[in-house]
PDB file of N, CA and C in Angstrom:
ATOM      1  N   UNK A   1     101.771-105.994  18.475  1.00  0.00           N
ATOM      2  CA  UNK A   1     102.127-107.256  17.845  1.00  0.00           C
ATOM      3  C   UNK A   1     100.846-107.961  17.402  1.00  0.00           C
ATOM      4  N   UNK A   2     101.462-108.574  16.457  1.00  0.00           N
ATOM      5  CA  UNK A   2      99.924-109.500  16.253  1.00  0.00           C
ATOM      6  C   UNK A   2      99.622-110.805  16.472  1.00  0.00           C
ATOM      7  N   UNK A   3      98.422-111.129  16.434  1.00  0.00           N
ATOM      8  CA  UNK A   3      98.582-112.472  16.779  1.00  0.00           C
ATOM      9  C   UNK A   3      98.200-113.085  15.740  1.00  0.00           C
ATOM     10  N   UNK A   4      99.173-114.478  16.073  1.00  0.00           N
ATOM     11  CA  UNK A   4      99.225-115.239  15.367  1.00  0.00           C
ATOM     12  C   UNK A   4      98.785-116.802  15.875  1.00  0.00           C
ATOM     13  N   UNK A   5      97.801-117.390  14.667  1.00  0.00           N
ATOM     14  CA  UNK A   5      97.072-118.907  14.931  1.00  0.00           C
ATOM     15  C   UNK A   5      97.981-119.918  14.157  1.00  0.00           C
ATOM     16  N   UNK A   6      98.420-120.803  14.978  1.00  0.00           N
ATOM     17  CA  UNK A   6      98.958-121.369  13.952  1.00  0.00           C
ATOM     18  C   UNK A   6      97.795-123.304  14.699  1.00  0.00           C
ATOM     19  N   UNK A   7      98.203-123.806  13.367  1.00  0.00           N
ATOM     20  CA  UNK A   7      97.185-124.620  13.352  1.00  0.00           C
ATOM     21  C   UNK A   7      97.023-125.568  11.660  1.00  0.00           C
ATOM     22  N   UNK A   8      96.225-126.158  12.015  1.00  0.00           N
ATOM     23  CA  UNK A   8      95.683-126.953  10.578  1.00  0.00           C
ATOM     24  C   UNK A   8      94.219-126.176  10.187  1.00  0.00           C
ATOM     25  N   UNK A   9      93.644-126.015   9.119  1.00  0.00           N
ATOM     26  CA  UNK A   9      92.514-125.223   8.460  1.00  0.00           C
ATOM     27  C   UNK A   9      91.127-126.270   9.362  1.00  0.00           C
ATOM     28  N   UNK A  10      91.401-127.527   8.753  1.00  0.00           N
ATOM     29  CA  UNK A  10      90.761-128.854   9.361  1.00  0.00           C
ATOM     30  C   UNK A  10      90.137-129.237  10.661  1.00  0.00           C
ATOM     31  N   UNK A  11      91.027-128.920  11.335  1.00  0.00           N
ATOM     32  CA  UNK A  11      91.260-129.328  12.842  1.00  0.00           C
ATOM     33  C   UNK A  11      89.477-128.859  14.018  1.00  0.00           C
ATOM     34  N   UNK A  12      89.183-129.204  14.271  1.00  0.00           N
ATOM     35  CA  UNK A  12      87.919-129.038  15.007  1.00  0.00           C
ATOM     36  C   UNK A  12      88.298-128.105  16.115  1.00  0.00           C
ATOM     37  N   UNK A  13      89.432-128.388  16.393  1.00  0.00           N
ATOM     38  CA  UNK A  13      89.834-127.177  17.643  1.00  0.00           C
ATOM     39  C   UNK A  13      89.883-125.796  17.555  1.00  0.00           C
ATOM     40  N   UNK A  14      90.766-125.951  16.153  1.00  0.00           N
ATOM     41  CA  UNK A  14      91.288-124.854  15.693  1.00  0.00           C
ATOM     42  C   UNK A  14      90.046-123.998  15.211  1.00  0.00           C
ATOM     43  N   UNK A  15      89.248-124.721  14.186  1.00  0.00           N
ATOM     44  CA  UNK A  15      87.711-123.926  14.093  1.00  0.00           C
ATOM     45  C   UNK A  15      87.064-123.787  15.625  1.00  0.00           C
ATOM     46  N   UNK A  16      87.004-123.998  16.395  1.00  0.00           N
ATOM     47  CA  UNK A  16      86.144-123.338  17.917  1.00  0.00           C
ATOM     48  C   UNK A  16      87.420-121.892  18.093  1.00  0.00           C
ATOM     49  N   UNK A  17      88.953-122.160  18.305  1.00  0.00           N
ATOM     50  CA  UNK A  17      89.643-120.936  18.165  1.00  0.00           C
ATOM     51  C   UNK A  17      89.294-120.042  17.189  1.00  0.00           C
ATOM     52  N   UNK A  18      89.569-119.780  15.670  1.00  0.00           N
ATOM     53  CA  UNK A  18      88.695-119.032  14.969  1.00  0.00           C
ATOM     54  C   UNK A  18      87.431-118.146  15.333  1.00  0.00           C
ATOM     55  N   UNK A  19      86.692-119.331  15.403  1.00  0.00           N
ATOM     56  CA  UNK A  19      85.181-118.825  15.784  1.00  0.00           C
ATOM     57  C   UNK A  19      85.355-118.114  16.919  1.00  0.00           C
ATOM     58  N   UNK A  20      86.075-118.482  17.726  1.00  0.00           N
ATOM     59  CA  UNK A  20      86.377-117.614  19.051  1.00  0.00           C
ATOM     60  C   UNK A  20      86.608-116.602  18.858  1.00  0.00           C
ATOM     61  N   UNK A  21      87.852-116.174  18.438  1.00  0.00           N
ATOM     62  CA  UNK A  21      88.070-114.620  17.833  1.00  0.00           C
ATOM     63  C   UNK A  21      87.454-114.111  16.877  1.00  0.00           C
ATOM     64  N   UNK A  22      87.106-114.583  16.274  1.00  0.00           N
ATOM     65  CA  UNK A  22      86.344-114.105  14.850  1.00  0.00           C
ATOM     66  C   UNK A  22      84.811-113.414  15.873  1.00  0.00           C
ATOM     67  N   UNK A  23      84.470-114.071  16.742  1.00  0.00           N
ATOM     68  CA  UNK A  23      83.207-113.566  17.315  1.00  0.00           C
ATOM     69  C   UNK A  23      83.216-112.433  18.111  1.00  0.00           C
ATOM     70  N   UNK A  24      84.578-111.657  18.728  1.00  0.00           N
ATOM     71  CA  UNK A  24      85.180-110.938  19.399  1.00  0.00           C
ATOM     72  C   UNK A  24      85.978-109.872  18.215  1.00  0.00           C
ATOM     73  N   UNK A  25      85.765-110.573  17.437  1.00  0.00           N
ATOM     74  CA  UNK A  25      86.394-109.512  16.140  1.00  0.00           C
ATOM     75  C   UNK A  25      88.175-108.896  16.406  1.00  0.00           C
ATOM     76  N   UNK A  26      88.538-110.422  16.743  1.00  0.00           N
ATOM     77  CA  UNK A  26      90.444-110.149  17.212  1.00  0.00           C
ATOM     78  C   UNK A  26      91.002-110.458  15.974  1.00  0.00           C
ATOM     79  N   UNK A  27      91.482-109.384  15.489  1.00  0.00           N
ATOM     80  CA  UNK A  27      92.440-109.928  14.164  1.00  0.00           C
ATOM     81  C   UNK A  27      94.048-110.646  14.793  1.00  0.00           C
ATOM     82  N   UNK A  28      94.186-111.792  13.694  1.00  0.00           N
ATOM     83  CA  UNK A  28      95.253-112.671  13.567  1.00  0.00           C
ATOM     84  C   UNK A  28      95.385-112.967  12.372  1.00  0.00           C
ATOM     85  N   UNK A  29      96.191-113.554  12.071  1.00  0.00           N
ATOM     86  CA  UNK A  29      96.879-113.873  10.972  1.00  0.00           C
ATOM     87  C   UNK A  29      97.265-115.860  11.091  1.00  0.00           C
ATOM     88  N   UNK A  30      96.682-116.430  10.611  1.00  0.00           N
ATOM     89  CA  UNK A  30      96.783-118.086  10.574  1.00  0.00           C
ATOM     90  C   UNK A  30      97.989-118.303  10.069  1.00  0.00           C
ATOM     91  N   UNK A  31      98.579-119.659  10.635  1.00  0.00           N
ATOM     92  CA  UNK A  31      99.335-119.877  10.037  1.00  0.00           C
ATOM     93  C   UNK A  31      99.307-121.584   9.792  1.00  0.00           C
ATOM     94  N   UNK A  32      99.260-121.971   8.721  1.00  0.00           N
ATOM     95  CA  UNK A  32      98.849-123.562   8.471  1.00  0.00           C
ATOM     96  C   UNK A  32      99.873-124.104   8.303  1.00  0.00           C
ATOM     97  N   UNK A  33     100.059-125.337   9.579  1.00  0.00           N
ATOM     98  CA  UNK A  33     101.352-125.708   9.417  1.00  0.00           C
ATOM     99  C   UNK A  33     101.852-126.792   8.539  1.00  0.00           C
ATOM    100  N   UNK A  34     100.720-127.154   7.716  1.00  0.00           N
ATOM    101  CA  UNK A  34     100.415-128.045   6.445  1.00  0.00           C
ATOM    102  C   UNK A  34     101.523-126.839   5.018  1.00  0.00           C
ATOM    103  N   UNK A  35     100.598-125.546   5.190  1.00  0.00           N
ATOM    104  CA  UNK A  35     100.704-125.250   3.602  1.00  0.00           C
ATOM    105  C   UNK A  35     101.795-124.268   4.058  1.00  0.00           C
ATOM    106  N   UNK A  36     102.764-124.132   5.501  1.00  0.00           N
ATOM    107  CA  UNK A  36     103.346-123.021   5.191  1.00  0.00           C
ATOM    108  C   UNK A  36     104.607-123.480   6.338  1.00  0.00           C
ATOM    109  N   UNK A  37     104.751-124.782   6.693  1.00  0.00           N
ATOM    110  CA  UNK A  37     105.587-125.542   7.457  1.00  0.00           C
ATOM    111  C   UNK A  37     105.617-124.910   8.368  1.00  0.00           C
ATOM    112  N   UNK A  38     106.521-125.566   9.355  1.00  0.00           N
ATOM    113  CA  UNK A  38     107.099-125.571  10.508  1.00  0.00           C
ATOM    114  C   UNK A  38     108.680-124.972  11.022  1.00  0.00           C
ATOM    115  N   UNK A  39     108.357-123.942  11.514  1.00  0.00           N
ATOM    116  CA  UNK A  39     110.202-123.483  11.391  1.00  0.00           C
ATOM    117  C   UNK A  39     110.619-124.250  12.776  1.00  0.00           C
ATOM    118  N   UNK A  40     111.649-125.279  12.647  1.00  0.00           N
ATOM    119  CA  UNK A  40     112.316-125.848  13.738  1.00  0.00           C
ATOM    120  C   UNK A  40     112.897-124.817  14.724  1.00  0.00           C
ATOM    121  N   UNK A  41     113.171-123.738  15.091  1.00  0.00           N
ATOM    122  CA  UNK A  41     113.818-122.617  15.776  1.00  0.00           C
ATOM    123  C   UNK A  41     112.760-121.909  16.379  1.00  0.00           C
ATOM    124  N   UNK A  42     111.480-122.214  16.010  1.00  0.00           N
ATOM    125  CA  UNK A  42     109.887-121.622  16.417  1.00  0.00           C
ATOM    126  C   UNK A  42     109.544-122.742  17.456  1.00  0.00           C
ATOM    127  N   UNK A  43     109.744-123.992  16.982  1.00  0.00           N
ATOM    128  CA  UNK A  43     109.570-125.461  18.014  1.00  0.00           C
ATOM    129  C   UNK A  43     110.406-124.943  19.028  1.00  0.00           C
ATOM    130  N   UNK A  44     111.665-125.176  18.940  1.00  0.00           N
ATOM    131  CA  UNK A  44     112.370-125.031  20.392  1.00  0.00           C
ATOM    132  C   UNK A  44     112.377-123.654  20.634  1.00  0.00           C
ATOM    133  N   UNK A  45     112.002-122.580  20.315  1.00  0.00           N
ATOM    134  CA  UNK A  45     110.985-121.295  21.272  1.00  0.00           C
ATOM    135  C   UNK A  45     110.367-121.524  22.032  1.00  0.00           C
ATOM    136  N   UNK A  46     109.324-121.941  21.087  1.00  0.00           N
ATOM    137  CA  UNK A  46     107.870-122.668  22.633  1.00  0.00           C
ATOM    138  C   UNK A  46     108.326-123.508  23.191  1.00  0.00           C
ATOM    139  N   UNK A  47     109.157-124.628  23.140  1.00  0.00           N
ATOM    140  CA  UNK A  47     109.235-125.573  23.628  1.00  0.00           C
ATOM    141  C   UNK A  47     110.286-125.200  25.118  1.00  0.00           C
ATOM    142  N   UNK A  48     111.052-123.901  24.848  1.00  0.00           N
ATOM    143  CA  UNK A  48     111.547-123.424  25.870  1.00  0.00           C
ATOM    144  C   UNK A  48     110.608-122.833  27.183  1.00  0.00           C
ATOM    145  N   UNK A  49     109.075-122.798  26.260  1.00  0.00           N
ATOM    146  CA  UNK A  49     108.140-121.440  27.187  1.00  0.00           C
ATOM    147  C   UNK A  49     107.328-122.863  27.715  1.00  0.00           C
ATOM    148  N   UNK A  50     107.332-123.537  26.987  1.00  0.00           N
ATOM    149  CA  UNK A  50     105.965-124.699  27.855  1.00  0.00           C
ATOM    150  C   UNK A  50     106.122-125.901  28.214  1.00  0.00           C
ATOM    151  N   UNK A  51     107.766-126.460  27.299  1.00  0.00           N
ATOM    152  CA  UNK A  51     107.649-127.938  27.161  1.00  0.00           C
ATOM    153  C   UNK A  51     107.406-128.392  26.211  1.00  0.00           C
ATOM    154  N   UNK A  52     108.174-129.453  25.704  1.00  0.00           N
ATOM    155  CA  UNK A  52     108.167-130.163  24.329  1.00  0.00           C
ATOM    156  C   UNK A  52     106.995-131.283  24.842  1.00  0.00           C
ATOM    157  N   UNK A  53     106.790-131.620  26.133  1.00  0.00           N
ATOM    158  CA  UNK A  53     105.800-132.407  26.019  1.00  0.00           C
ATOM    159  C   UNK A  53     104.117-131.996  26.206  1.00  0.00           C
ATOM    160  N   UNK A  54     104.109-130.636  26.345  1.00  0.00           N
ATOM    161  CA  UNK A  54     103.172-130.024  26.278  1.00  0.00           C
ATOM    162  C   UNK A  54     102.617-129.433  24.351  1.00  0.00           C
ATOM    163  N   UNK A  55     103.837-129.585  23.933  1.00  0.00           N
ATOM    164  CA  UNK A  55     103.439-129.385  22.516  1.00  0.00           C
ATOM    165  C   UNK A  55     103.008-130.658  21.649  1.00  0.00           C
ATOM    166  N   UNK A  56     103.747-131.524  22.505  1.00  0.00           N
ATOM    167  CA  UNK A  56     103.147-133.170  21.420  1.00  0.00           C
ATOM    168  C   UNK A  56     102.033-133.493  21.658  1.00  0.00           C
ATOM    169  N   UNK A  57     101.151-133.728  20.500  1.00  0.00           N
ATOM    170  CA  UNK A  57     100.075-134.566  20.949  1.00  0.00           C
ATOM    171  C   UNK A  57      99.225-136.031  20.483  1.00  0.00           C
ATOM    172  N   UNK A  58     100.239-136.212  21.734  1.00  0.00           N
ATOM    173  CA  UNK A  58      99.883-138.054  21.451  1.00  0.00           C
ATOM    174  C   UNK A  58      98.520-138.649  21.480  1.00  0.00           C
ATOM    175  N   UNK A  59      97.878-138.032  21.625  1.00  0.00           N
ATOM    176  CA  UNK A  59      96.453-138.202  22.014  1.00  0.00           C
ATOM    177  C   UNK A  59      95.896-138.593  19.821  1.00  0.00           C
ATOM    178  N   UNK A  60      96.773-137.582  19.072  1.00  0.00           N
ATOM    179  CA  UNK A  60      96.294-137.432  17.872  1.00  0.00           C
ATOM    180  C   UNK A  60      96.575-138.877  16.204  1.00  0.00           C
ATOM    181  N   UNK A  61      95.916-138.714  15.353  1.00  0.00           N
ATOM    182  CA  UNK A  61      96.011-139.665  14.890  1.00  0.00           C
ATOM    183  C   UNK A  61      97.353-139.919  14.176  1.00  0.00           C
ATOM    184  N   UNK A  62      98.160-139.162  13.942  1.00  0.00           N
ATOM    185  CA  UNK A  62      99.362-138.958  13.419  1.00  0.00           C
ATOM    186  C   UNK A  62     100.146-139.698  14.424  1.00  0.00           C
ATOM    187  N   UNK A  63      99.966-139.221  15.482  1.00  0.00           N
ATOM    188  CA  UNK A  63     101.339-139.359  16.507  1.00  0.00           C
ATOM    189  C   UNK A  63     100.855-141.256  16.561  1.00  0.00           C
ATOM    190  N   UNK A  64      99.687-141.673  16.715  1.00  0.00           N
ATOM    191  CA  UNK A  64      99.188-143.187  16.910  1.00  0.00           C
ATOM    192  C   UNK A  64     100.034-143.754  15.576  1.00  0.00           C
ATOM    193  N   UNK A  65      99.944-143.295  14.467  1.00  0.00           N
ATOM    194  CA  UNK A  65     100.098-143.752  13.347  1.00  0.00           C
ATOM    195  C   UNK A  65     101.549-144.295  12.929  1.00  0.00           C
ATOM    196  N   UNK A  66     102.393-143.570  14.071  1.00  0.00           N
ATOM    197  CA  UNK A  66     104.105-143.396  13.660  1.00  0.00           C
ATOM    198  C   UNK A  66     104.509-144.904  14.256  1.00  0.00           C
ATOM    199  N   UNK A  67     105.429-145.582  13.470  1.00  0.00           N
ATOM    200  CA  UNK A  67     106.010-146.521  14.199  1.00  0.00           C
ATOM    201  C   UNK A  67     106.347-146.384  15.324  1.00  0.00           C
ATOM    202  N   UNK A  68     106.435-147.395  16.386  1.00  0.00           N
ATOM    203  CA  UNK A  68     107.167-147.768  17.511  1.00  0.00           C
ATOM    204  C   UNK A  68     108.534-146.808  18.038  1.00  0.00           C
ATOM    205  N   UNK A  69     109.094-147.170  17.214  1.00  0.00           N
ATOM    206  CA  UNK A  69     110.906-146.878  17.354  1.00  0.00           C
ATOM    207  C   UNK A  69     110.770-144.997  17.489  1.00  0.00           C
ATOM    208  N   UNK A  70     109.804-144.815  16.547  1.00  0.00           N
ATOM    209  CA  UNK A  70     109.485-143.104  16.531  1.00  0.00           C
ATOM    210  C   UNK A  70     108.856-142.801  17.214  1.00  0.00           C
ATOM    211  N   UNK A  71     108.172-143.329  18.256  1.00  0.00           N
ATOM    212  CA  UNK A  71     107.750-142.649  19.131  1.00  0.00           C
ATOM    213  C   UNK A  71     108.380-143.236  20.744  1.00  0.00           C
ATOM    214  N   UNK A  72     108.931-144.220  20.237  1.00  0.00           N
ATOM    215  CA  UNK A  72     109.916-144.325  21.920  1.00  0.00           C
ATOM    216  C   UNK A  72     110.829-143.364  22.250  1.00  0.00           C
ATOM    217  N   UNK A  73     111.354-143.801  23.338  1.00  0.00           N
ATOM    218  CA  UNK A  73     112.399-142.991  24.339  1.00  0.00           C
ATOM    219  C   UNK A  73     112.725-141.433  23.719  1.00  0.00           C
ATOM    220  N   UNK A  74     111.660-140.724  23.603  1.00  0.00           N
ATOM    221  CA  UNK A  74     111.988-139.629  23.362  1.00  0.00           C
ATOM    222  C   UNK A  74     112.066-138.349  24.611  1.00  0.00           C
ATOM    223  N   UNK A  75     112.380-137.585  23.826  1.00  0.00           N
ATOM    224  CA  UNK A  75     113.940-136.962  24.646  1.00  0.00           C
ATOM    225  C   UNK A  75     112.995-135.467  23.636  1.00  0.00           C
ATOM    226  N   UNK A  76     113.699-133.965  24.408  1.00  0.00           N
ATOM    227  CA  UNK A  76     113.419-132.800  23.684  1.00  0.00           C
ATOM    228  C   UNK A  76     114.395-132.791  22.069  1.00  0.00           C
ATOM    229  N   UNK A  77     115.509-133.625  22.017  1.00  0.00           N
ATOM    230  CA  UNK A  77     115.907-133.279  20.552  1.00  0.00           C
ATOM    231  C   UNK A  77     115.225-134.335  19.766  1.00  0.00           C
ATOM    232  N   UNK A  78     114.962-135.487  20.008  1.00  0.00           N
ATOM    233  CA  UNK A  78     113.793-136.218  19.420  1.00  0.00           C
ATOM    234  C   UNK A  78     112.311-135.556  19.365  1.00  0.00           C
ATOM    235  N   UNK A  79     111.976-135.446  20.384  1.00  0.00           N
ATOM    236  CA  UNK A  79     110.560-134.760  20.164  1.00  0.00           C
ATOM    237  C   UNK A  79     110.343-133.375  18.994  1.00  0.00           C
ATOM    238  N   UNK A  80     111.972-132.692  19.415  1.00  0.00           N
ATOM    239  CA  UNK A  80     111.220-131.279  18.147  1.00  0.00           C
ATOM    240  C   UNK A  80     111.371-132.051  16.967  1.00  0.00           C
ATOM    241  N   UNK A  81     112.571-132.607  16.744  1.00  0.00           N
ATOM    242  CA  UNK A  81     112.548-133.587  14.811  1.00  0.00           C
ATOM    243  C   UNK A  81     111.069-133.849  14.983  1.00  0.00           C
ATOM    244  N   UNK A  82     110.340-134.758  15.693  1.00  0.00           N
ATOM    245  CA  UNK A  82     109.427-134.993  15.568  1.00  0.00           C
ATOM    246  C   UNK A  82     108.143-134.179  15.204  1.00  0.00           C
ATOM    247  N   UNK A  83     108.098-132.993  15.382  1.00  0.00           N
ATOM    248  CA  UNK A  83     106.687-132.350  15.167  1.00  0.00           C
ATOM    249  C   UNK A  83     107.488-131.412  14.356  1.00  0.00           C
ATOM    250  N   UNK A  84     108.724-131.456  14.030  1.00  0.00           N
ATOM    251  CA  UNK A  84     109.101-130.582  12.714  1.00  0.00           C
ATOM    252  C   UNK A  84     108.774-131.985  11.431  1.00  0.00           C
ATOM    253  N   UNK A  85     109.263-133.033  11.494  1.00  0.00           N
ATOM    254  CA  UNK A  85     108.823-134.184  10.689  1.00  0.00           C
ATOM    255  C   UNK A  85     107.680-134.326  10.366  1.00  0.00           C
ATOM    256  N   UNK A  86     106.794-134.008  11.746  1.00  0.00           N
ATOM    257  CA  UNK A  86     105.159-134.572  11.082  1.00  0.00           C
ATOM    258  C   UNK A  86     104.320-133.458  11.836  1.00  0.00           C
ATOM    259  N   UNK A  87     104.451-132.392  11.275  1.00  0.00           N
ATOM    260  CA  UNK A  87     103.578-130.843  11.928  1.00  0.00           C
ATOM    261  C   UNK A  87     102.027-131.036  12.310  1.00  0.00           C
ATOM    262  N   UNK A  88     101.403-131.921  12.402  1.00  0.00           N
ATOM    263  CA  UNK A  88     100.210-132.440  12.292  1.00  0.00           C
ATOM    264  C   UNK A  88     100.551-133.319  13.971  1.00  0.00           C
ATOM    265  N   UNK A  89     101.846-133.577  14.459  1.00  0.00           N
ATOM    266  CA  UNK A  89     101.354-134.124  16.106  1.00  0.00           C
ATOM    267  C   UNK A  89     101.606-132.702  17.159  1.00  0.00           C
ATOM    268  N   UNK A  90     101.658-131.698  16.238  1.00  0.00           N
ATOM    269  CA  UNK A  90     101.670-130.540  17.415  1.00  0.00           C
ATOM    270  C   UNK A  90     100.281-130.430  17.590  1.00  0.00           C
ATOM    271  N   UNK A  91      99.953-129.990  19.221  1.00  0.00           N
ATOM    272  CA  UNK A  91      98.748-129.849  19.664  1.00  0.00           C
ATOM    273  C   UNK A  91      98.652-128.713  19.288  1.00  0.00           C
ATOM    274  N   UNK A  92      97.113-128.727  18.407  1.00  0.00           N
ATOM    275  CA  UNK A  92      96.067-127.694  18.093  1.00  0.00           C
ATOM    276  C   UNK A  92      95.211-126.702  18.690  1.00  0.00           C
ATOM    277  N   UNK A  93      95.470-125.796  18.337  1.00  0.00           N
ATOM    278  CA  UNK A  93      95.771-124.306  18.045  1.00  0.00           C
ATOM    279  C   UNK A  93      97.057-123.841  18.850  1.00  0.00           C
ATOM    280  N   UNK A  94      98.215-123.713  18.708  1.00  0.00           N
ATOM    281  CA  UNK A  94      98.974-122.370  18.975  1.00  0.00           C
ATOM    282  C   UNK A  94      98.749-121.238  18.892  1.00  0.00           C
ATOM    283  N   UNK A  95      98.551-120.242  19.845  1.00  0.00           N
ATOM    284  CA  UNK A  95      98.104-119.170  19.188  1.00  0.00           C
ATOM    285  C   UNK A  95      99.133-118.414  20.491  1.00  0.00           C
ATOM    286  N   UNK A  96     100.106-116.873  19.103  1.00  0.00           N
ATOM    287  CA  UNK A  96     101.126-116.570  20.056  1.00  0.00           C
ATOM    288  C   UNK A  96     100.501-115.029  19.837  1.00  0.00           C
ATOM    289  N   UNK A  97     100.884-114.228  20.835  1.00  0.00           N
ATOM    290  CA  UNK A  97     100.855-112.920  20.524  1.00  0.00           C
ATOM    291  C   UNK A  97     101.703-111.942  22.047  1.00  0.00           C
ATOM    292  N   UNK A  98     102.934-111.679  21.268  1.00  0.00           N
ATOM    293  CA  UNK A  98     104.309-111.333  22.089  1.00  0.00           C
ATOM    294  C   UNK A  98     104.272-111.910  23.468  1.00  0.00           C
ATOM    295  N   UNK A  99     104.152-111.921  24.899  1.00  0.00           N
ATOM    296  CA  UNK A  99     104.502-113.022  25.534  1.00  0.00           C
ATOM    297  C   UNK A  99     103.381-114.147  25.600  1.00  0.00           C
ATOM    298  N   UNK A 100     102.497-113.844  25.269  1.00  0.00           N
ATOM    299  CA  UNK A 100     101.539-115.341  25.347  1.00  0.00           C
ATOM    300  C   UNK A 100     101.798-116.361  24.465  1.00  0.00           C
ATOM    301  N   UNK A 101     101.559-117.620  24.890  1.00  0.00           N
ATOM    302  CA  UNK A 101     102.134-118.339  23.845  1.00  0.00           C
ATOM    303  C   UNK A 101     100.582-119.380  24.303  1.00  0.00           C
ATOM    304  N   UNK A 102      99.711-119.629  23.884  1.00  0.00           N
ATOM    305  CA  UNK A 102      98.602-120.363  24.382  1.00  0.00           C
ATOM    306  C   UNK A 102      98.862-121.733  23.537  1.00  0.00           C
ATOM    307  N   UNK A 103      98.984-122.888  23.982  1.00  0.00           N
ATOM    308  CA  UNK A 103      99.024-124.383  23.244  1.00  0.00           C
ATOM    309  C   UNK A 103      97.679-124.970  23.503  1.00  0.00           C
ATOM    310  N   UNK A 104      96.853-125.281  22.429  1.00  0.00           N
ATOM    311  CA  UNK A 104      95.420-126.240  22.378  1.00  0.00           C
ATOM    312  C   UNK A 104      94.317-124.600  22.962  1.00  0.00           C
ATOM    313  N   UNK A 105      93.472-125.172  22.853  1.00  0.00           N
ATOM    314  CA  UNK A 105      91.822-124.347  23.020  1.00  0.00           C
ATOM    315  C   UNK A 105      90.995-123.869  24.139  1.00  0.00           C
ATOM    316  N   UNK A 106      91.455-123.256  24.833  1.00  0.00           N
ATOM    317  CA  UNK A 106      90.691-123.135  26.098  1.00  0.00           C
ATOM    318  C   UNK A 106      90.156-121.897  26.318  1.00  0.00           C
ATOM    319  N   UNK A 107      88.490-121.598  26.478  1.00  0.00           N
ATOM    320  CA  UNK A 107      87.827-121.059  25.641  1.00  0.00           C
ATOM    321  C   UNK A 107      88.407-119.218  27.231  1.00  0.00           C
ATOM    322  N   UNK A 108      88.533-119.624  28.379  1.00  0.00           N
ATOM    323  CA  UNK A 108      88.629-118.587  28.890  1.00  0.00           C
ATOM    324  C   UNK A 108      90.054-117.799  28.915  1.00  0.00           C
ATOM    325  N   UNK A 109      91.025-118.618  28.061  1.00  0.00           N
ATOM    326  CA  UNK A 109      92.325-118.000  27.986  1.00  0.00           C
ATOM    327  C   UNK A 109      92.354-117.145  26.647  1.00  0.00           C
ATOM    328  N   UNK A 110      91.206-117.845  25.808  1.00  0.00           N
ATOM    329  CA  UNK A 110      90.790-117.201  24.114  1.00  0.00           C
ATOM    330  C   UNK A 110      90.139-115.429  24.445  1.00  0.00           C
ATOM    331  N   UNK A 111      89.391-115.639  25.597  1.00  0.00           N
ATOM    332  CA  UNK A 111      88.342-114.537  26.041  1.00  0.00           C
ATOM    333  C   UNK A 111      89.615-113.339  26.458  1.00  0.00           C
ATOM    334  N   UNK A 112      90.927-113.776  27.053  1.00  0.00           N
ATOM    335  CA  UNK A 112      91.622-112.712  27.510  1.00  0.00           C
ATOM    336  C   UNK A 112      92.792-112.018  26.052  1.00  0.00           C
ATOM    337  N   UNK A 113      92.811-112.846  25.039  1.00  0.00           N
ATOM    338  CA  UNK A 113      93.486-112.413  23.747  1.00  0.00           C
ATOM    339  C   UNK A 113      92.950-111.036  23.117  1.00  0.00           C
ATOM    340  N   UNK A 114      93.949-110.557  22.921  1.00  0.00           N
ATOM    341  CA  UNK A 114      93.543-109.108  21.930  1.00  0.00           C
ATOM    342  C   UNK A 114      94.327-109.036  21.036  1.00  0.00           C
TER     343      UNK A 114
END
């Protein structure tokens, strides 16, 4: 299987992931969730393997940016609309390859990818 990055081109994280594999010479295949969306049925996948609140990231400028009302009392069928609505508050880098499903950058879980 292959792996797959999914991510923004932009993202500072996502370039240290890149560079990560790229330096280890692991082929993947990107997937930008800007130029090539978000499949809602891919959200509640992961969101089954990690948590919908492990995929949001409120920490980011998008998710700050959303009104009030959109980011209260949310719930897993609110939260996936939500990062299917605005693909830019999923935390950066996803990177899946058949059971791994890695959410955000962590450089010794990058070291065990092939």
């Amino acid at each position: 299987m292959t792996l797959i990055l999914h991510g923004i081109p932009n993202c500072d994280t996502v370039r240290r992931a890149r560079a990560a594999l790229d330096a280890r010479s692991v082929a993947y295949r990107f997937h930008d969730f800007r130029r090539d969306g978000v499949d809602p049925a891919m959200l509640a996948r992961w969101a089954a393997r990690v948590g919908w609140e492990r995929l949001l990231n409120r920490q980011g400028t998008t998710f700050r940016r959303l009104p009030d009302e959109a980011k209260a009392d949310l719930d897993e069928a609110r939260a996936l609309a939500l990062l299917a609505a605005h693909p830019t508050t999923i935390r950066r880098p996803v990177a899946e390859n058949g059971d791994v499903l890695l959410v955000g950058y962590d450089a010794e879980a990058y070291a065990s990818l092939a």
